[in-house]
C-alpha atoms as a PDB file:
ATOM      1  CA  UNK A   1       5.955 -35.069   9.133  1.00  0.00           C
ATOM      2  CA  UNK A   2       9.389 -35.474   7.931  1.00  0.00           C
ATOM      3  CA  UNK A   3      11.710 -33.132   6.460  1.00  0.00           C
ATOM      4  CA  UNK A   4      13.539 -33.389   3.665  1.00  0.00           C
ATOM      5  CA  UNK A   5      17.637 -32.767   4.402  1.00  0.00           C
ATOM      6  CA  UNK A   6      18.776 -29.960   2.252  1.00  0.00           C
ATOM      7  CA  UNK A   7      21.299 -31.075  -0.535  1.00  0.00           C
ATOM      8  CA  UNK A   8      24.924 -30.186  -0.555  1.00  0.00           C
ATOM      9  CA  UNK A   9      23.992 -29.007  -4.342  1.00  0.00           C
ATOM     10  CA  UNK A  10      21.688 -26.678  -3.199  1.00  0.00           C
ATOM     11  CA  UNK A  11      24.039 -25.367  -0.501  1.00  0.00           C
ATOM     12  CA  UNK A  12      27.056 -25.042  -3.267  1.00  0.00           C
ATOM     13  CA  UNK A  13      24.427 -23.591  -5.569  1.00  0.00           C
ATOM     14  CA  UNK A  14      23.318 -20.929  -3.389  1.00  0.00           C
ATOM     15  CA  UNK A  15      19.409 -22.212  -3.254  1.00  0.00           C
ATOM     16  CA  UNK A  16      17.550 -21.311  -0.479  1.00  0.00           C
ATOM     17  CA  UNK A  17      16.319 -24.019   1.654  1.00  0.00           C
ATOM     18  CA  UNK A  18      12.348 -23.751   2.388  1.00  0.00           C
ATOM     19  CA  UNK A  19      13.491 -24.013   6.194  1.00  0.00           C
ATOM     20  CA  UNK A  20      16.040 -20.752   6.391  1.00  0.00           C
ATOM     21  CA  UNK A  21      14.173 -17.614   7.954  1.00  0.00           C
ATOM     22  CA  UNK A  22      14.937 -14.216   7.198  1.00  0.00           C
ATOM     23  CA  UNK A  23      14.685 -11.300   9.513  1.00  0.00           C
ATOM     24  CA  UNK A  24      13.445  -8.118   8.196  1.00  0.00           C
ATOM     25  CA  UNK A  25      16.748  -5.774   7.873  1.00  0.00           C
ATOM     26  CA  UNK A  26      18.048  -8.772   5.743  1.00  0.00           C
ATOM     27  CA  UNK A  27      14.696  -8.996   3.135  1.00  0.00           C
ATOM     28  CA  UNK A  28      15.435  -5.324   3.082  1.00  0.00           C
ATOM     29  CA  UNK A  29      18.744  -5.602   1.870  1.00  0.00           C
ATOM     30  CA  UNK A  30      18.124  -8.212  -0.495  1.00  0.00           C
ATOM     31  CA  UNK A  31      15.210  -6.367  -1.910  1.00  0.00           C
ATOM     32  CA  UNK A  32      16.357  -3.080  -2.040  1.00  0.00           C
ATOM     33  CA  UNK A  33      13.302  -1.733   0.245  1.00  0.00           C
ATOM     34  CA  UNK A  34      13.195  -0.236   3.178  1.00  0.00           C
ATOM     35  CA  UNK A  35      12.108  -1.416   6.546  1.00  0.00           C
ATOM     36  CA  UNK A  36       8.533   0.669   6.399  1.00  0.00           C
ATOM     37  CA  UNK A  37       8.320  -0.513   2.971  1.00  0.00           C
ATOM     38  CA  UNK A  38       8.195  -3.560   4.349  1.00  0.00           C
ATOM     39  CA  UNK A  39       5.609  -2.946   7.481  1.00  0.00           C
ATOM     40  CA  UNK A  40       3.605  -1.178   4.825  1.00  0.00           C
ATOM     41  CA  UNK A  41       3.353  -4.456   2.876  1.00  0.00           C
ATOM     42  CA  UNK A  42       2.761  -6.452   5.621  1.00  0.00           C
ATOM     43  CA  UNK A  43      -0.384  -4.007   7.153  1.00  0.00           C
ATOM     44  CA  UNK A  44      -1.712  -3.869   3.074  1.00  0.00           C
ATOM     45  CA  UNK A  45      -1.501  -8.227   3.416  1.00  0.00           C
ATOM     46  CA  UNK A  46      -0.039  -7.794   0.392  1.00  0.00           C
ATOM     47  CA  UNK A  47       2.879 -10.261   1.856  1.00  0.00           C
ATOM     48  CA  UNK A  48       2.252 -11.334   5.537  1.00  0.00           C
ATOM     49  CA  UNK A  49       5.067 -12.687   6.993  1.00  0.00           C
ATOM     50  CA  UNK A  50       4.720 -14.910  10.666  1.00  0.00           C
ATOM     51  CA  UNK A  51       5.444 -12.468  13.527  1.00  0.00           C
ATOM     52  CA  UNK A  52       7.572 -13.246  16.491  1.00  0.00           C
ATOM     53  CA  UNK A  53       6.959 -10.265  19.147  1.00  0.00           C
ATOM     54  CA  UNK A  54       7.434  -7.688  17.167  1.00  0.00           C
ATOM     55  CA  UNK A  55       9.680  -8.882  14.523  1.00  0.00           C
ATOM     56  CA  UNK A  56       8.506 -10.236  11.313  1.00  0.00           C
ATOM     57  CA  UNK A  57       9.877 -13.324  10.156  1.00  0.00           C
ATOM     58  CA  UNK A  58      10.174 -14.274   6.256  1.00  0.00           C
ATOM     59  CA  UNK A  59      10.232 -17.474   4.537  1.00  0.00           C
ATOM     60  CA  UNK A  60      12.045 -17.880   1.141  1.00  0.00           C
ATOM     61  CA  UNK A  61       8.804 -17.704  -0.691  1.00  0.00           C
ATOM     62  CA  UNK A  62       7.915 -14.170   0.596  1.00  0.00           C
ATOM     63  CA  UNK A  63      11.497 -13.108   0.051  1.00  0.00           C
ATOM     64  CA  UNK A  64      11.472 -13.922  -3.206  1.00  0.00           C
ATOM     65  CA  UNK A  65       8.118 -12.325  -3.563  1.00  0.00           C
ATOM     66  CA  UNK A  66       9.212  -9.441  -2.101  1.00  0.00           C
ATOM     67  CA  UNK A  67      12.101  -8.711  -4.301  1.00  0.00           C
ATOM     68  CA  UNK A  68       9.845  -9.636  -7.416  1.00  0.00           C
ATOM     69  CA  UNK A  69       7.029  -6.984  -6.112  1.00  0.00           C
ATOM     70  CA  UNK A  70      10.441  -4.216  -5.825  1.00  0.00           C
ATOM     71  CA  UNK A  71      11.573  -5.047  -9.114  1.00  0.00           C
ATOM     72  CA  UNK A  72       8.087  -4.441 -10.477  1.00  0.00           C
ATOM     73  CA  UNK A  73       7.152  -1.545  -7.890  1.00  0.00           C
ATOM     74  CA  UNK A  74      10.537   0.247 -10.040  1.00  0.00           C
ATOM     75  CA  UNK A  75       9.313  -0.676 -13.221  1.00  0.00           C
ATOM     76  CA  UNK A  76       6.458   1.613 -12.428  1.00  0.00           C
ATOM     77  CA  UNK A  77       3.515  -1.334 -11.610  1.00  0.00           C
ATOM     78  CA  UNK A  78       0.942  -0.287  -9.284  1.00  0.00           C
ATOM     79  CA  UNK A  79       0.366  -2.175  -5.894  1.00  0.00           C
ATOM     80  CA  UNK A  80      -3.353  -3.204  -7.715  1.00  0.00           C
ATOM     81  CA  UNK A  81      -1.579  -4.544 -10.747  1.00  0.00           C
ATOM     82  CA  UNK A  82       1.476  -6.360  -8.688  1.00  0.00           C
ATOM     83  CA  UNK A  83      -1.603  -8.263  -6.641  1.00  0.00           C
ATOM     84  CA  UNK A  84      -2.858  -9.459  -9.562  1.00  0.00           C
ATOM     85  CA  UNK A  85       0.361 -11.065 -10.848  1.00  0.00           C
ATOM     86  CA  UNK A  86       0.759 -12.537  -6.902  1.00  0.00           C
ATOM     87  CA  UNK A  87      -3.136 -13.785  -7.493  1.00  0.00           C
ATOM     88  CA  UNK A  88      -2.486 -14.977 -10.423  1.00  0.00           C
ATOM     89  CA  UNK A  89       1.425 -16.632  -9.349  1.00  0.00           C
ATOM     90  CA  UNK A  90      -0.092 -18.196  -6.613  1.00  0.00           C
ATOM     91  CA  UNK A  91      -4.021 -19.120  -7.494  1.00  0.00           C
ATOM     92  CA  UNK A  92      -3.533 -20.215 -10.824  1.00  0.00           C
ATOM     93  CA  UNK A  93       0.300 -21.890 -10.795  1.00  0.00           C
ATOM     94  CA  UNK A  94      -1.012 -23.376  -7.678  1.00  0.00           C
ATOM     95  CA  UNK A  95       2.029 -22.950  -6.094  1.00  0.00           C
ATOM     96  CA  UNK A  96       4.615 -19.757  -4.213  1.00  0.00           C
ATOM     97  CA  UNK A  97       7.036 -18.479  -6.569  1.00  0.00           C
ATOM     98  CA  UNK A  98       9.904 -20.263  -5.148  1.00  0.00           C
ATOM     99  CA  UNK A  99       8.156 -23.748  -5.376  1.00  0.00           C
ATOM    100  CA  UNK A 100       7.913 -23.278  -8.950  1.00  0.00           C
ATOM    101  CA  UNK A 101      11.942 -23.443  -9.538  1.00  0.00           C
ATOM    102  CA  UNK A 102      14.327 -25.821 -10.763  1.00  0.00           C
ATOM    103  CA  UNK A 103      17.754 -25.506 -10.045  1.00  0.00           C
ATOM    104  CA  UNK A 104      18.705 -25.761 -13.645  1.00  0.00           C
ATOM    105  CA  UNK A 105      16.087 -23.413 -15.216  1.00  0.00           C
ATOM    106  CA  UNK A 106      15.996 -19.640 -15.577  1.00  0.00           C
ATOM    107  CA  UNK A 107      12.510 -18.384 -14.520  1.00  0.00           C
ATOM    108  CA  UNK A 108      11.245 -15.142 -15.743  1.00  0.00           C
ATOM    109  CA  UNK A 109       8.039 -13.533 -14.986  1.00  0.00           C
ATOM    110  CA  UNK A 110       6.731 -11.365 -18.307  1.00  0.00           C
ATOM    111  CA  UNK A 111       3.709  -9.058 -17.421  1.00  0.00           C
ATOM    112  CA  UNK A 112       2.048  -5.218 -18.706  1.00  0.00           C
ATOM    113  CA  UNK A 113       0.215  -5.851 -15.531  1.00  0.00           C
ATOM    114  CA  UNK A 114      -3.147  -7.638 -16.968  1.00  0.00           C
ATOM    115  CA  UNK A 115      -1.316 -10.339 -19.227  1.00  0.00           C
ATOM    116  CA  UNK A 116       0.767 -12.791 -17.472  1.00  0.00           C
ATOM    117  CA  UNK A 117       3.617 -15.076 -18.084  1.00  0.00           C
ATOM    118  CA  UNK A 118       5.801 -16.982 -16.000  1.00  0.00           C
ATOM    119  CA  UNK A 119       8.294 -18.704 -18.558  1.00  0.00           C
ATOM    120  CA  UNK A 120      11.507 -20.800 -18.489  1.00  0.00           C
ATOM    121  CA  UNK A 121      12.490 -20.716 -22.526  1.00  0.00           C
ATOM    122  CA  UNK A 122      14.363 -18.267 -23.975  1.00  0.00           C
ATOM    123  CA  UNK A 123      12.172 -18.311 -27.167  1.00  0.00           C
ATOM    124  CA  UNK A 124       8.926 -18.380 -25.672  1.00  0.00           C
ATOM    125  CA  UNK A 125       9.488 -15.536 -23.656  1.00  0.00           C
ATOM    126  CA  UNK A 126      11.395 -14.083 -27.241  1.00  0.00           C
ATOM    127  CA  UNK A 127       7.513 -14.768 -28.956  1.00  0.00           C
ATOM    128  CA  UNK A 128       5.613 -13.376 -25.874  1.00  0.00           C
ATOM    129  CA  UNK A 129       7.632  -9.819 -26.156  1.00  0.00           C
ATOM    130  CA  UNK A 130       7.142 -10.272 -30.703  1.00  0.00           C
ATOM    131  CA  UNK A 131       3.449 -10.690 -29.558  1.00  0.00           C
ATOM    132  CA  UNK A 132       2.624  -7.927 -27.393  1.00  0.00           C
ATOM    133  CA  UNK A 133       0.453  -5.092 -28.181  1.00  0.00           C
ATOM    134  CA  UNK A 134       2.012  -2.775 -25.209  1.00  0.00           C
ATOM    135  CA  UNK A 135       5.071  -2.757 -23.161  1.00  0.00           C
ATOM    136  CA  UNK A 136       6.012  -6.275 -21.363  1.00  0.00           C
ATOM    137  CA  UNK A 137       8.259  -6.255 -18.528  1.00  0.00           C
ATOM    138  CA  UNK A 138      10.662  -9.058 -17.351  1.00  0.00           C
ATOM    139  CA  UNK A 139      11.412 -10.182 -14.000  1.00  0.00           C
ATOM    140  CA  UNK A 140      14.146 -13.001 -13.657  1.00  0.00           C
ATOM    141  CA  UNK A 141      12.891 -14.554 -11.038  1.00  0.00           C
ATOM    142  CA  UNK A 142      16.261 -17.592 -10.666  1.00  0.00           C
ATOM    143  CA  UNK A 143      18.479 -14.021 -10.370  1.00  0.00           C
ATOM    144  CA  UNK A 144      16.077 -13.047  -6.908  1.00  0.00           C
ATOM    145  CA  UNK A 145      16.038 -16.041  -5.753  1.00  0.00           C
ATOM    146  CA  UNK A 146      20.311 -16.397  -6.310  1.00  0.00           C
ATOM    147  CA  UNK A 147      20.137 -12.785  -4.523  1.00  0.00           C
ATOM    148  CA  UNK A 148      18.339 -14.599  -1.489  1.00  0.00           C
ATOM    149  CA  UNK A 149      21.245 -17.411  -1.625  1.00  0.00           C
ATOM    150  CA  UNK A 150      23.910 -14.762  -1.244  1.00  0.00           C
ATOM    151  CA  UNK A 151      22.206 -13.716   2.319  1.00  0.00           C
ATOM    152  CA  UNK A 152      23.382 -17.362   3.279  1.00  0.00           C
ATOM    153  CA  UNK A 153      26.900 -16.884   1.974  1.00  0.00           C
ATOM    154  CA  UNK A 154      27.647 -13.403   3.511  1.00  0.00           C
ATOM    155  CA  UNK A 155      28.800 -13.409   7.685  1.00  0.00           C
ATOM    156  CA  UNK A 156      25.800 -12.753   9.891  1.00  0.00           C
ATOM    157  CA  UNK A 157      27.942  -9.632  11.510  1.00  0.00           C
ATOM    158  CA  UNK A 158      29.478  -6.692   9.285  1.00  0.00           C
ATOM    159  CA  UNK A 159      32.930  -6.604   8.960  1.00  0.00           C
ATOM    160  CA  UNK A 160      33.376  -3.773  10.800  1.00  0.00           C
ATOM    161  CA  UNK A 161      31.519  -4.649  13.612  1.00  0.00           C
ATOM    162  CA  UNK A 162      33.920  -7.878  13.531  1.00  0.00           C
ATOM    163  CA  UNK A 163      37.383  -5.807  12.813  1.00  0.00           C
ATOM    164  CA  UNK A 164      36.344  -3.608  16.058  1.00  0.00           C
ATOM    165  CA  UNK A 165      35.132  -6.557  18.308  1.00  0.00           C
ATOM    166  CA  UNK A 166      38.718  -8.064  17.390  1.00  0.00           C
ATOM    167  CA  UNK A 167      40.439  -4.893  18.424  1.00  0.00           C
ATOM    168  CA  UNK A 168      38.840  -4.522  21.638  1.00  0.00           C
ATOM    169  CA  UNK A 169      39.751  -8.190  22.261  1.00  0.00           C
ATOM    170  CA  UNK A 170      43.561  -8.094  21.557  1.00  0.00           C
END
């Protein structure tokens, strides 16, 4: 099987390539979640990442699931209703949430929990909210996935780490 070389758009435009792995201290970061959050997640399967040892090791598709199910978990969704929208993103689209983006489109997920949406026009999602009988809540999906991008951007060390290492050095 052959894989595909990752454009230097995608690089420049901050996309995640489906090869990049993410440790679990950085999905935390990203997603605003804690590391037990995480584990909890993980022994629930509501996202399994591959292990390595003991580490867990996250693709760009659960990352970007991740920080979908946080954003919902602080809109107030239960775990039962955020499985259904995963069931639903993933059964019915046929494909991970990640898969389903274009680099020029904004994404946004629009859900009350039993009615879901995953739309990239403005006006449709404009109708969906007109429509709705009970609160809908929006996810911009593009924004987590540009918040996984930045992970690539940022130096693997912490600057402070670095400022001290080059202290001890000199």
């Amino acid at each position: 099987m052959f894989k595909a070389k990752k454009s230097r758009a995608a690089v420049s435009a901050g996309v995640p390539t489906q090869d990049r792995t993410y440790s679990s201290s950085e999905v935390a970061a990203v997603a605003g979640v804690s590391l037990r959050q995480l584990q909890w997640w993980d022994e629930r399967k509501v996202v399994s990442p591959r292990h390595e040892g003991h580490r867990r090791i996250y693709f760009p598709a659960e990352v970007i699931e991740i920080t979908v199910i946080a954003e919902l978990r602080r809109k107030g969704f239960s775990l039962q209703k955020i499985r259904r929208v995963l069931r639903f993103l993933q059964r019915e689209m046929g494909k991970r949430l990640s898969e389903v983006m274009h680099d020029s489109s904004q994404l946004h997920l629009v859900t009350d929990g039993k009615s879901i949406y995953l739309e990239d026009q403005h006006d449709r999602i404009v109708d969906i909210l007109k429509n709705a009988r009970q609160p809908m809540f929006v996810v911009c999906v593009t924004d987590q996935a540009k918040r996984l991008g930045e992970i690539d951007r940022k130096p693997v060390r912490p600057e402070n780490a670095l400022q001290a290492r080059r202290a001890r050095v000199s």
